[in-house]
Structure formats: C-alpha cells, structure tokens
Protein backbone atom coordinates (compact mmCIF):
# COMPACT_ATOMS: atom_id res chain seq x y z
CA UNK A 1 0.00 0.00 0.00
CA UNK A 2 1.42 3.37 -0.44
CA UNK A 3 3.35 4.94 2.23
CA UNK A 4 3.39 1.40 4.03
CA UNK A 5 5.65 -1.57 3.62
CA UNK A 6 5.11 -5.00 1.89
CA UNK A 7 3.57 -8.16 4.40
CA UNK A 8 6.70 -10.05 6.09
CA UNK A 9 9.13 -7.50 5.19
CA UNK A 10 9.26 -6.60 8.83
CA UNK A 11 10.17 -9.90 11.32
CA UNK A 12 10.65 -10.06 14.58
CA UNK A 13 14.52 -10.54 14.64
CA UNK A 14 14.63 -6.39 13.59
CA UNK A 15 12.86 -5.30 16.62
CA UNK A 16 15.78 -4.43 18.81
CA UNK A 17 14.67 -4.90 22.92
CA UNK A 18 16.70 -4.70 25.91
CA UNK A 19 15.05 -8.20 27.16
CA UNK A 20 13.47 -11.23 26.57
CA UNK A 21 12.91 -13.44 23.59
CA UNK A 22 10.49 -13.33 20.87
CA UNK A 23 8.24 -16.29 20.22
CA UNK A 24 4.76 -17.56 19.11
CA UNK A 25 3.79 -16.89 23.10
CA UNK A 26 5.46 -13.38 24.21
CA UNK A 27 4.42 -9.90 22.88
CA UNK A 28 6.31 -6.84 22.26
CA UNK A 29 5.54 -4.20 25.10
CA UNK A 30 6.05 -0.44 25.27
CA UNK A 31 9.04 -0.66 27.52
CA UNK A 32 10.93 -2.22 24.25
CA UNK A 33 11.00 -5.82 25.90
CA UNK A 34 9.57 -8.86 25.44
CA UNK A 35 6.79 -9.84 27.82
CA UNK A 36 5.23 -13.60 28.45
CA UNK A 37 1.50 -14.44 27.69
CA UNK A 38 0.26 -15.47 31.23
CA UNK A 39 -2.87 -15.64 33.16
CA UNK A 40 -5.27 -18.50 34.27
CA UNK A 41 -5.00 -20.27 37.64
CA UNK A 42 -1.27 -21.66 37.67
CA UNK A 43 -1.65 -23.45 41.67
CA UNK A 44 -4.93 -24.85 42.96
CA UNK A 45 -5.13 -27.82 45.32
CA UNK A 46 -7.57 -29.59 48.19
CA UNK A 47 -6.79 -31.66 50.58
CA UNK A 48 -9.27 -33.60 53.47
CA UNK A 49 -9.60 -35.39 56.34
CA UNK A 50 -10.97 -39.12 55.67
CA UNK A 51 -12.00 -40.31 59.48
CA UNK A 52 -13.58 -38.25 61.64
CA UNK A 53 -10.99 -36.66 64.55
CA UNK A 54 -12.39 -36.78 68.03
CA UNK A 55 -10.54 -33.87 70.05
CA UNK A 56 -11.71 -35.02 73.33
CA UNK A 57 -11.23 -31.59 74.25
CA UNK A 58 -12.15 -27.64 74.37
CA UNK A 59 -9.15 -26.38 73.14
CA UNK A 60 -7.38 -25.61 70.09
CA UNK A 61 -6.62 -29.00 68.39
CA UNK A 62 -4.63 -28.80 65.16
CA UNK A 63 -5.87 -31.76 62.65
CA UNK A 64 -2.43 -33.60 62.18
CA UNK A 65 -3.94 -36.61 60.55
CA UNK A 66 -5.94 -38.55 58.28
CA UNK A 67 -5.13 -35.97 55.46
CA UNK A 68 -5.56 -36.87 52.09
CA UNK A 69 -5.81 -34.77 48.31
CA UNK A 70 -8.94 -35.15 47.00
CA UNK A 71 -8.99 -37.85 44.98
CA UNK A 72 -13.00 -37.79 43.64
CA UNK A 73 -13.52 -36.32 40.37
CA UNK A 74 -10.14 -33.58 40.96
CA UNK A 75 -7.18 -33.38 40.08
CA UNK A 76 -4.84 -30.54 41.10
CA UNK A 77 -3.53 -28.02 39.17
CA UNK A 78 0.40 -26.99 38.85
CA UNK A 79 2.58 -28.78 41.46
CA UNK A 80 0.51 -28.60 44.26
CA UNK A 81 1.03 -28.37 48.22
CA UNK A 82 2.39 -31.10 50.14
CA UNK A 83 2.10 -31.96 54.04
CA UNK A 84 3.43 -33.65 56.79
CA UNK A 85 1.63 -34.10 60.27
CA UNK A 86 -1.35 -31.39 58.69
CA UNK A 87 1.52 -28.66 58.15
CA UNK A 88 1.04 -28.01 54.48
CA UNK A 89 4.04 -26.85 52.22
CA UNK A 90 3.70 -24.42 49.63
CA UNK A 91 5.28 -25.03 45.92
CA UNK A 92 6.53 -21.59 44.96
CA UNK A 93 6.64 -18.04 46.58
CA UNK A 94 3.33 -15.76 45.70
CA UNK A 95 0.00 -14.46 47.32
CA UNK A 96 -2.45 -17.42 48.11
CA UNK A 97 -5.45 -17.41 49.38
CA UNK A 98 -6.56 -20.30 51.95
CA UNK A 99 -9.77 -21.69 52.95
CA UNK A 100 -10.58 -24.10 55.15
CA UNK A 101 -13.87 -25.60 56.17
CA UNK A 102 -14.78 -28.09 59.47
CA UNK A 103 -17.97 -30.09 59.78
CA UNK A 104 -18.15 -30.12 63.49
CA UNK A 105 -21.06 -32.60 64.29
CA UNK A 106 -22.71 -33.64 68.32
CA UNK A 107 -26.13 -33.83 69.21
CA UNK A 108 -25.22 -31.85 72.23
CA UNK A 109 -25.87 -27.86 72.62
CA UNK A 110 -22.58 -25.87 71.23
CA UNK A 111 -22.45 -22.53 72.08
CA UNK A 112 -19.34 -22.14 69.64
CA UNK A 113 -16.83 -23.79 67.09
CA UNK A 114 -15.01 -22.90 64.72
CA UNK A 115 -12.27 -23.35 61.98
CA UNK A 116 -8.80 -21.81 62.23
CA UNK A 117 -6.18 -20.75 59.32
CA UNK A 118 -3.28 -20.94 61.21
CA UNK A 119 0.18 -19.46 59.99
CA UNK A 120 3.77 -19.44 60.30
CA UNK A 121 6.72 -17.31 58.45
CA UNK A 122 9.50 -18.79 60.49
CA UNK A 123 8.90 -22.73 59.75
CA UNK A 124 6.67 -23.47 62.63
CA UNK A 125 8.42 -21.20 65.90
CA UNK A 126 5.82 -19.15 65.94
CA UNK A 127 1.90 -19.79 64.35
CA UNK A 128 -0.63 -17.00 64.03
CA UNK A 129 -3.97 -17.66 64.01
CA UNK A 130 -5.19 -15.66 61.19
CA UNK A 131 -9.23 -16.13 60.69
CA UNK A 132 -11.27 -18.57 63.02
CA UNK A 133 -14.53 -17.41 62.68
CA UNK A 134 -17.31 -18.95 65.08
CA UNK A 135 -20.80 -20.73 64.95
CA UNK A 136 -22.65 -22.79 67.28
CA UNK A 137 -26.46 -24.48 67.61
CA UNK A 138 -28.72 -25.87 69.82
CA UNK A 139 -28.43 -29.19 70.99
CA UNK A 140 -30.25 -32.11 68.39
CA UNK A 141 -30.73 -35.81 68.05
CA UNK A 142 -29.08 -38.34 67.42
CA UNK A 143 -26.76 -35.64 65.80
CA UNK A 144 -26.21 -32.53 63.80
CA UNK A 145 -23.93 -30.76 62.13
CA UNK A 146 -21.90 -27.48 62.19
CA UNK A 147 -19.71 -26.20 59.69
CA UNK A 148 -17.33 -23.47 60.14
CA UNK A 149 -15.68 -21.97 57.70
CA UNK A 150 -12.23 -19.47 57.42
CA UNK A 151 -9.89 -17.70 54.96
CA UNK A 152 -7.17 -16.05 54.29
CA UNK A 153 -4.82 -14.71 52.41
CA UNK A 154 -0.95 -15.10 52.83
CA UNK A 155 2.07 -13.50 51.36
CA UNK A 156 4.20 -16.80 50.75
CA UNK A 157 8.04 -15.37 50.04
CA UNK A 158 9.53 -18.50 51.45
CA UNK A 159 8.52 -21.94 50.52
CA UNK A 160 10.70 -23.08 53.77
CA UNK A 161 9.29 -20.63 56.19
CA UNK A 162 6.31 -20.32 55.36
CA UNK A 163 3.57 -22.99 56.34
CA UNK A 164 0.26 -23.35 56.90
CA UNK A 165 -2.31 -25.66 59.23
CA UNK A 166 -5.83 -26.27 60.24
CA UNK A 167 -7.29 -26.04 63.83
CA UNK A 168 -10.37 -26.63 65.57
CA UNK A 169 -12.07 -25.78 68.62
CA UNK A 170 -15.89 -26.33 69.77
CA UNK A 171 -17.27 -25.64 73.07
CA UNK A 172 -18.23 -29.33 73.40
CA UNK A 173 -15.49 -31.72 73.97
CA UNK A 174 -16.65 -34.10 71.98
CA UNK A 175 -17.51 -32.62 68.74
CA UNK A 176 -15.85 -34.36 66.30
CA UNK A 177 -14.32 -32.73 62.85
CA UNK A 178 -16.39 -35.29 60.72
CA UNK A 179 -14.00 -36.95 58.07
CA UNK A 180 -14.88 -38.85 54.70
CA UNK A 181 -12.54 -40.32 51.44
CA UNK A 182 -14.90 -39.77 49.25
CA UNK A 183 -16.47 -35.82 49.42
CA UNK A 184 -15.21 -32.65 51.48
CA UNK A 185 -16.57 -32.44 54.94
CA UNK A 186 -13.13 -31.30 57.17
CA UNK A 187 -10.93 -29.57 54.30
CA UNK A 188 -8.71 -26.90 52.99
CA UNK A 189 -8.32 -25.51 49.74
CA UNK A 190 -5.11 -23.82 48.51
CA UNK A 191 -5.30 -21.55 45.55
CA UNK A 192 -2.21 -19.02 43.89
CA UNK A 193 -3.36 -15.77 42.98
CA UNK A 194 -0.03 -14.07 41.68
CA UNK A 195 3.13 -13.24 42.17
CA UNK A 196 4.68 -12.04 45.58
C-alpha cells in the first residue's frame, strides 16, 4: 500500500529490545522488551480429612492426621502443596489465598466452634492464628452438624518458612471434625493468585 511496507518484510529478529525473547507466546511491550503471555490459575489444590478426629477436648486441636488430596472427580492443578503431620508446604513463593472448612457434628448444645487458618513465616516457631470465625447451635438428636468456615490470604516469600495448618475448637469436647474419602466435609483448599 502506499506509504506502508510490503507483508513479512518486517520480522521479529529487527525489533531491537533490551530483554526477553520473541516467540509464538510473548508480545512486544512499550518498555521495548519482550513480555510472556500469562494468566489462568497456575496453583490450585484440596486436601481432606478421611476419618472423623475426636478432640476429646475444648481447646485448640490442630488436625495432624488422616489428610488426604482429593482424589474424587479432581485433580490438582500446577505442582501442588504437600504436608506432613497437617503442616502443608507451599510449591513456589506468591499471594495465596486459603480456605478451610470443618464439619463439626454432636447432638449436644454448642455454644461455639469454629475453623482456624493458622500461619507461620518462620517454619513453625511461631503460628498466628489468622481467621477462626465462630458458629454454634442448639443441641439435636441423634446428631447434627456445624460447619465453620475461614480464609485467608498469605504473602508466601519463602517456601521453607512459610507454612500453613488447620485447627479446631468447639465448646463441646466431643464434637468431632467429621471426616470422609470420598467428598469434602473437614478440608482446605489452597489456591495461587499471583506473584509475591
């Protein structure tokens, strides 16, 4: 066309940049570099309790065992989070956001329960309980159930130091977290939003 230059005359190869590497997946930005194509969900995991944990107790109890990924219908996406003794590992640094739900069930009154997302920074010296939001019910038979639910979000910048862990406390010492293997009664989710 006139005034304009002929299809494929220009390539890639003569844009000069400071950075990066031109391909079928990066794009030419402003700043004279090349920039990656990104965006979707690049971390998303869950992971469950399959028997039901009996605290025997009205204090904080942290679920240590009986964990287990989902394995119904799900299948994780990126690396995923690994665990040992309920403290869950992170796979890479970045903002994540953290849920975790408990089905509390007794066919006694509870005044409260709830779920707790508890943290650490400094490889479990020191955990902060970061949401543990309450609920409770009047007493039913044979039983009933009680879910309690908490999230957060948590600056991950290191995979060694920081962790993270479920708790549970009810006002009834023996409200169980109710557990199954095949759906999500007692669970956490883990889910990467971006980069630190």
């Amino acid at each position: 066309a006139e005034g304009g230059l002929p299809d494929g005359k220009v390539t890639s190869a003569d844009l000069k940049s400071t950075s990066g590497t031109a391909g079928a997946s990066t794009y030419y930005r402003g700043d004279q570099t090349w920039g990656t194509v990104s965006g979707g969900i690049e971390e998303y995991d869950e992971w469950r309790i399959h028997t039901t944990f009996d605290p025997n107790s009205t204090s904080l109890q942290t679920l240590t065992a009986n964990w287990e990924r989902n394995d119904t219908d799900f299948t994780h996406i990126g690396t995923g989070m690994t665990q040992s003794s309920g403290v869950f590992t992170f796979p890479s640094p970045g903002i994540w956001y953290i849920e975790c739900t408990v089905a509390h069930v007794c066919s006694s009154q509870m005044r409260y329960c709830y779920a707790c997302v508890s943290l650490t920074t400094d490889d479990g010296s020191n955990w902060n309980q970061r949401a543990q939001p309450h609920s409770g019910r009047d007493a039913c038979s044979p039983n009933g159930f009680v879910w309690a639910r908490a999230s957060a979000g948590f600056d991950v910048t290191s995979v060694s130091d920081c962790k993270a862990r479920m708790q549970v406390r009810s006002s009834v010492s023996s409200a169980g977290a109710n557990g199954a293997s095949d759906a999500n009664y007692t669970y956490m989710t883990f889910r990467k939003l971006g980069p630190t």
